[in-house]
N, C-alpha and C. Protein backbone atom coordinates (compact mmCIF):
# COMPACT_ATOMS: atom_id res chain seq x y z
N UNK A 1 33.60 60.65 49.34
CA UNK A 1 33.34 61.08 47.98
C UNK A 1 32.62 59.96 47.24
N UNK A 2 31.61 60.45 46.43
CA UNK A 2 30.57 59.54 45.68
C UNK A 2 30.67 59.72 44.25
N UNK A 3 31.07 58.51 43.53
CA UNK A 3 31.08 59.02 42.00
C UNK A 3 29.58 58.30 41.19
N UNK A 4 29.21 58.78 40.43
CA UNK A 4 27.80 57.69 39.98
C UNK A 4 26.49 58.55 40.60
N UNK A 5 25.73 58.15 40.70
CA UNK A 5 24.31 58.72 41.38
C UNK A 5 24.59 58.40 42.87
N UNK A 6 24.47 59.65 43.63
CA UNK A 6 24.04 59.98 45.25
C UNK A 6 23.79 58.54 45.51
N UNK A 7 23.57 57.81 46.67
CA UNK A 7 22.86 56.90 47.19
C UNK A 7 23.64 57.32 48.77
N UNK A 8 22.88 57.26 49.80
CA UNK A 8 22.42 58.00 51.24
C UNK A 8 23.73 57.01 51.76
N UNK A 9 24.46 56.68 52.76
CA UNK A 9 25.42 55.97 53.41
C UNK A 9 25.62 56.75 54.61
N UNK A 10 25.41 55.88 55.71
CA UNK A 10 25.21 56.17 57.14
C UNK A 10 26.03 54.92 57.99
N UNK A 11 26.26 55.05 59.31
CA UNK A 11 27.29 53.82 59.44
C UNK A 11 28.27 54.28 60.80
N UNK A 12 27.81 53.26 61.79
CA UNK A 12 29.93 53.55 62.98
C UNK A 12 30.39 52.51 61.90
N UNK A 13 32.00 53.29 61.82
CA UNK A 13 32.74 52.54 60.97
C UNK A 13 32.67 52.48 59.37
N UNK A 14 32.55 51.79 59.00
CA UNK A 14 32.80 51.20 57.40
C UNK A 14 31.24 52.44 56.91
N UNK A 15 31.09 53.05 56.62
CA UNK A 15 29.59 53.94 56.26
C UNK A 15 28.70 52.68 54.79
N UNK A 16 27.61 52.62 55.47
CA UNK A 16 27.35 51.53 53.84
C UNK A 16 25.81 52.33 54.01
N UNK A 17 25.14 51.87 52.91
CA UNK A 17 23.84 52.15 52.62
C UNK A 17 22.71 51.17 53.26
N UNK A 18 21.40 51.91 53.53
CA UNK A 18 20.29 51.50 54.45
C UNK A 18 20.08 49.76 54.01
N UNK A 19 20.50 49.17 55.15
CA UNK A 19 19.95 47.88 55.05
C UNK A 19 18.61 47.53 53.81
N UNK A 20 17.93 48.19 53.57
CA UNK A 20 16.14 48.33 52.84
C UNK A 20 17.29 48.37 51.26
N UNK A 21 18.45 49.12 50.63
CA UNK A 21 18.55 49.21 49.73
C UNK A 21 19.75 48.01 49.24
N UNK A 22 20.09 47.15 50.12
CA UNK A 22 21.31 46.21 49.95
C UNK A 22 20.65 44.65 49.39
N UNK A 23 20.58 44.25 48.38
CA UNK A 23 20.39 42.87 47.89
C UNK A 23 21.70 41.85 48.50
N UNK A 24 23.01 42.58 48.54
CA UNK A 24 23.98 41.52 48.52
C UNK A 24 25.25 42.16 48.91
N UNK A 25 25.74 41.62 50.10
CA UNK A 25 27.17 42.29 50.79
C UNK A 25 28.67 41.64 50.58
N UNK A 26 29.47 41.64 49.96
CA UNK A 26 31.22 41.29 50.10
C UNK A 26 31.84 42.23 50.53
N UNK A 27 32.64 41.37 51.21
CA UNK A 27 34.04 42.70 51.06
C UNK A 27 35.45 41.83 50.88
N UNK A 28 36.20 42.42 49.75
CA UNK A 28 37.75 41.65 49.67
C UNK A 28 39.06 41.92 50.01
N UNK A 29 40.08 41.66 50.32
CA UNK A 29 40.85 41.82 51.33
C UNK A 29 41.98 42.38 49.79
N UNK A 30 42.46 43.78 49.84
CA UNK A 30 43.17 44.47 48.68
C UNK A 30 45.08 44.57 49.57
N UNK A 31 45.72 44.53 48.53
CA UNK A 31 47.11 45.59 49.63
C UNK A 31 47.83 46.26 48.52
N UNK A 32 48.14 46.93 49.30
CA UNK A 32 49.00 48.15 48.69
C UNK A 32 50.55 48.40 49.45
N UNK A 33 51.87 49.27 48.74
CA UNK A 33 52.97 49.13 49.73
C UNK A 33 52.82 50.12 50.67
N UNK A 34 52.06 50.76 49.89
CA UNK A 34 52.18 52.00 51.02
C UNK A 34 51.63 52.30 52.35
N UNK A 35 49.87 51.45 52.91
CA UNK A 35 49.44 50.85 53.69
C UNK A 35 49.33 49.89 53.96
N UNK A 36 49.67 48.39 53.50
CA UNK A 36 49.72 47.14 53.71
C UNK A 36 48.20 46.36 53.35
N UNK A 37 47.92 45.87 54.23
CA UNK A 37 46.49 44.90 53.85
C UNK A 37 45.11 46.00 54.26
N UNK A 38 44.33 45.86 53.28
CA UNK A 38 42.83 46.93 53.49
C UNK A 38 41.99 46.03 52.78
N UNK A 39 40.75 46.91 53.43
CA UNK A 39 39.32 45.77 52.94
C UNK A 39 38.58 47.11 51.59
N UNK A 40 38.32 46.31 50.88
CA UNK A 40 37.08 47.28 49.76
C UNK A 40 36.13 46.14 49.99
N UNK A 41 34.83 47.13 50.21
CA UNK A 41 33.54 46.59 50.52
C UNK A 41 32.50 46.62 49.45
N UNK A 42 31.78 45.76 49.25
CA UNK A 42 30.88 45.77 47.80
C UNK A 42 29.52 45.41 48.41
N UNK A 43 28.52 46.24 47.48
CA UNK A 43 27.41 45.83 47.58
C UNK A 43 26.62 46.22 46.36
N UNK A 44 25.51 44.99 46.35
CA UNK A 44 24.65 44.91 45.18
C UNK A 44 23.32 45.41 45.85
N UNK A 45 23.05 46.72 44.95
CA UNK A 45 21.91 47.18 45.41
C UNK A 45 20.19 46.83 44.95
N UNK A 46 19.32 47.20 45.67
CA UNK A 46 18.07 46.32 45.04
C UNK A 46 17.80 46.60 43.42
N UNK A 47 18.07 48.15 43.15
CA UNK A 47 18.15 48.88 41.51
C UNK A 47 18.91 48.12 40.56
N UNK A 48 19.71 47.46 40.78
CA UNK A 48 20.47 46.37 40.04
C UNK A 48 22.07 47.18 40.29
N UNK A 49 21.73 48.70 40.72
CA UNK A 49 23.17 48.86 40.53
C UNK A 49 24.28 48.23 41.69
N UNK A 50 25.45 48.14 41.46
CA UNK A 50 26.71 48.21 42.35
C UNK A 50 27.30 48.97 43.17
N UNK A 51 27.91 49.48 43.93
CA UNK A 51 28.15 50.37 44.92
C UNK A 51 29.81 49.56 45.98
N UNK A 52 30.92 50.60 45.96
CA UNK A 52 31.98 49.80 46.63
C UNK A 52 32.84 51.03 47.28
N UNK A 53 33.10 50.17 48.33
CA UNK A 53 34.02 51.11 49.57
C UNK A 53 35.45 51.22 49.50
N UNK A 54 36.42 52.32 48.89
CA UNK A 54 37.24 51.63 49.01
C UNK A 54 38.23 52.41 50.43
N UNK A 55 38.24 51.49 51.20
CA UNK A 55 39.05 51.99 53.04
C UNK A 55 40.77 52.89 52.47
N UNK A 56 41.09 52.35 51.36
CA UNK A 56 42.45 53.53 51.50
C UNK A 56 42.26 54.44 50.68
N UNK A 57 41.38 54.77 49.63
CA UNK A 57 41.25 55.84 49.08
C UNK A 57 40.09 56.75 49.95
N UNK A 58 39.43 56.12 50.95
CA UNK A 58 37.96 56.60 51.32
C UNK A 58 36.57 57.30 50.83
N UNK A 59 37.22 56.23 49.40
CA UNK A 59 35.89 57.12 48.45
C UNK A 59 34.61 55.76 48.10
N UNK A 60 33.79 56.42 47.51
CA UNK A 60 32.62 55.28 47.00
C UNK A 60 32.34 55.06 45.74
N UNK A 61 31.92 54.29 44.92
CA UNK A 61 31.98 54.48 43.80
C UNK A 61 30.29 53.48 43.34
N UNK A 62 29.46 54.06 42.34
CA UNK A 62 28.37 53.56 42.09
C UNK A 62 28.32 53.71 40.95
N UNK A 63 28.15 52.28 40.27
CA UNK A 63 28.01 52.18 38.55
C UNK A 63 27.04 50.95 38.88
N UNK A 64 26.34 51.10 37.39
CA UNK A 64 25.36 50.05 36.75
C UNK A 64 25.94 48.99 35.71
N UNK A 65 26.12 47.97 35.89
CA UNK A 65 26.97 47.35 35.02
C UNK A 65 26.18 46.74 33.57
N UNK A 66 27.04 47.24 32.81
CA UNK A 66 26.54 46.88 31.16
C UNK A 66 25.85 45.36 30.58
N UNK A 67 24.84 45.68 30.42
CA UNK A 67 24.01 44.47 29.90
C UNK A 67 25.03 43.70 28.57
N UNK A 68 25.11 42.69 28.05
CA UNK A 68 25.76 42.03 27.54
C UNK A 68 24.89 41.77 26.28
N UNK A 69 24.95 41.67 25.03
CA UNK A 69 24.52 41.26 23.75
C UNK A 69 24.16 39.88 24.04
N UNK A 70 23.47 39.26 23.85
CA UNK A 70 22.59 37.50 23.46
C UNK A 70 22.23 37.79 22.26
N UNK A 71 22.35 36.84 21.44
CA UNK A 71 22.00 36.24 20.19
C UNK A 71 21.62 34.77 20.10
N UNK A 72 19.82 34.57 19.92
CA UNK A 72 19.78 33.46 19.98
C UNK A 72 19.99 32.86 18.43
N UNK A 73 19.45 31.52 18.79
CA UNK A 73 19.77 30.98 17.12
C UNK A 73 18.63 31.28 15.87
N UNK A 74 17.45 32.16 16.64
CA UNK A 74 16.60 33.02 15.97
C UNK A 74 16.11 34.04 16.59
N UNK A 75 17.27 35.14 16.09
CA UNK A 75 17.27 36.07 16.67
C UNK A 75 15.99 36.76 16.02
N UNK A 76 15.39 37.99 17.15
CA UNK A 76 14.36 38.90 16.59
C UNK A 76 15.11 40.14 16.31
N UNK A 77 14.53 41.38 15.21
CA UNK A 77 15.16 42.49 14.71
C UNK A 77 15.96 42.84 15.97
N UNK A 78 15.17 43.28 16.77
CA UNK A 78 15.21 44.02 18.26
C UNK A 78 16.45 43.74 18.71
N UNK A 79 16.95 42.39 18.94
CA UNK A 79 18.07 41.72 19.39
C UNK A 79 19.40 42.49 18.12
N UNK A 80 19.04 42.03 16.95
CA UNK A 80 20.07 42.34 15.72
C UNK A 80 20.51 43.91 15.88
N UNK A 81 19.41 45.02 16.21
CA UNK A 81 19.88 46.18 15.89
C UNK A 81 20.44 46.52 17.08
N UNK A 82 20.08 45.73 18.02
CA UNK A 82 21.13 46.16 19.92
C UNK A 82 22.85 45.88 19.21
N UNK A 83 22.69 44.97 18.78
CA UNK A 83 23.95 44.24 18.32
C UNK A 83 24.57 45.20 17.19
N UNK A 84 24.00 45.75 16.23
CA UNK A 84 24.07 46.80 15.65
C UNK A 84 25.15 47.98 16.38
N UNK A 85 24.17 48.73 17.26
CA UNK A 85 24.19 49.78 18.19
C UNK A 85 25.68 49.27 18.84
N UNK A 86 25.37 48.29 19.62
CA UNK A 86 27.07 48.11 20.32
C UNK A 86 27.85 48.09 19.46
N UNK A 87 28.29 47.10 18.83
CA UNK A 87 29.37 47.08 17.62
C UNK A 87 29.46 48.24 17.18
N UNK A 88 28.79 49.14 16.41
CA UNK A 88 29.34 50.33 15.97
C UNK A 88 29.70 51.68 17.14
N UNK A 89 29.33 51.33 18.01
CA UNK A 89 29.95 52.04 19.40
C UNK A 89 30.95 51.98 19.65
N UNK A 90 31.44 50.79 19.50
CA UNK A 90 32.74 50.11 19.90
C UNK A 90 33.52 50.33 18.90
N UNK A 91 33.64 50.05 17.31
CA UNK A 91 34.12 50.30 16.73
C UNK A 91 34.48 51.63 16.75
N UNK A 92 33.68 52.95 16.81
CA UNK A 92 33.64 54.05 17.08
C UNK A 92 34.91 54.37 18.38
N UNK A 93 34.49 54.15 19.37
CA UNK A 93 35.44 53.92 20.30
C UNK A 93 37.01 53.59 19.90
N UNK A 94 37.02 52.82 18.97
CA UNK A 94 38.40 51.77 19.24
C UNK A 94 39.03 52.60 17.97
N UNK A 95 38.29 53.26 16.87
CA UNK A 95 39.14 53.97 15.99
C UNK A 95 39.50 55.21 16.56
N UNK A 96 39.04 55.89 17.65
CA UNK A 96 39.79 57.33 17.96
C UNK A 96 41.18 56.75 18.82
N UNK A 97 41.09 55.32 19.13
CA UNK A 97 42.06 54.77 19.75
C UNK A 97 43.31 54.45 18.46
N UNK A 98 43.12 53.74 17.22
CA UNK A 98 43.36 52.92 16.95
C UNK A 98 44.04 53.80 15.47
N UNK A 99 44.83 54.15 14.87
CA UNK A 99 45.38 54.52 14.00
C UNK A 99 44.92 53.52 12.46
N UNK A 100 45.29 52.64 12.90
CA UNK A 100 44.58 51.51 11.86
C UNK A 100 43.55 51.34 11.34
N UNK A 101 42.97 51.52 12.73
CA UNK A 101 41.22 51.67 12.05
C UNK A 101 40.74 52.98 11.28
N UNK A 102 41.15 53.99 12.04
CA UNK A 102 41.12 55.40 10.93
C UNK A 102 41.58 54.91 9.44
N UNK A 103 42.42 54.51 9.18
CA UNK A 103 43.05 54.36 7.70
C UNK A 103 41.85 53.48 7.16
N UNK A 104 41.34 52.67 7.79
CA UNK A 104 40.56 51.24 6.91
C UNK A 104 38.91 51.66 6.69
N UNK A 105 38.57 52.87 7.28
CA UNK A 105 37.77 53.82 6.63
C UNK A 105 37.28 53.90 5.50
């Protein structure tokens, strides 16, 4: 099972994606009580996205990981209104969470 965008996985054993689409291979050693010691396998694909195996659930999982806000010490608009955009996302986010924040409205 594949969550994220399709990407092709072929493979004896561990199934991973075409050598041509892999920038970068780990795998880390996980445990659980119920099977003991298992490997989840990671790879960084050339698209920038991520992609990981995990051996006791036998599923895959593919996400793009979130660019991060920079602010230099002269910032341009462009930079300010990204910063904009997240923050009020987040805020957005954290008041359907947050009882407190609804009230301070």
């Amino acid at each position: 099972m594949t969550t994220g965008s399709p990407v092709e996985v072929s493979g004896p054993g561990v199934p991973e994606p075409a050598s041509s689409m892999v920038a970068r291979y780990w795998k880390t050693k996980a445990f659980a009580h119920d099977v003991g010691e298992y490997w989840v396998h990671y790879w960084k694909l050339i698209d920038g996205r991520f992609m990981s195996y995990n051996a006791r659930k036998n599923e895959f999982k593919v996400w793009r990981p979130k660019k991060h806000v920079v602010i230099s010490s002269d910032p341009r608009m462009s930079a300010i209104r990204r910063l904009e955009r997240t923050y009020d996302k987040t805020i957005r986010r954290l008041a359907k969470k947050s009882r407190a924040l609804k009230l301070a409205k």
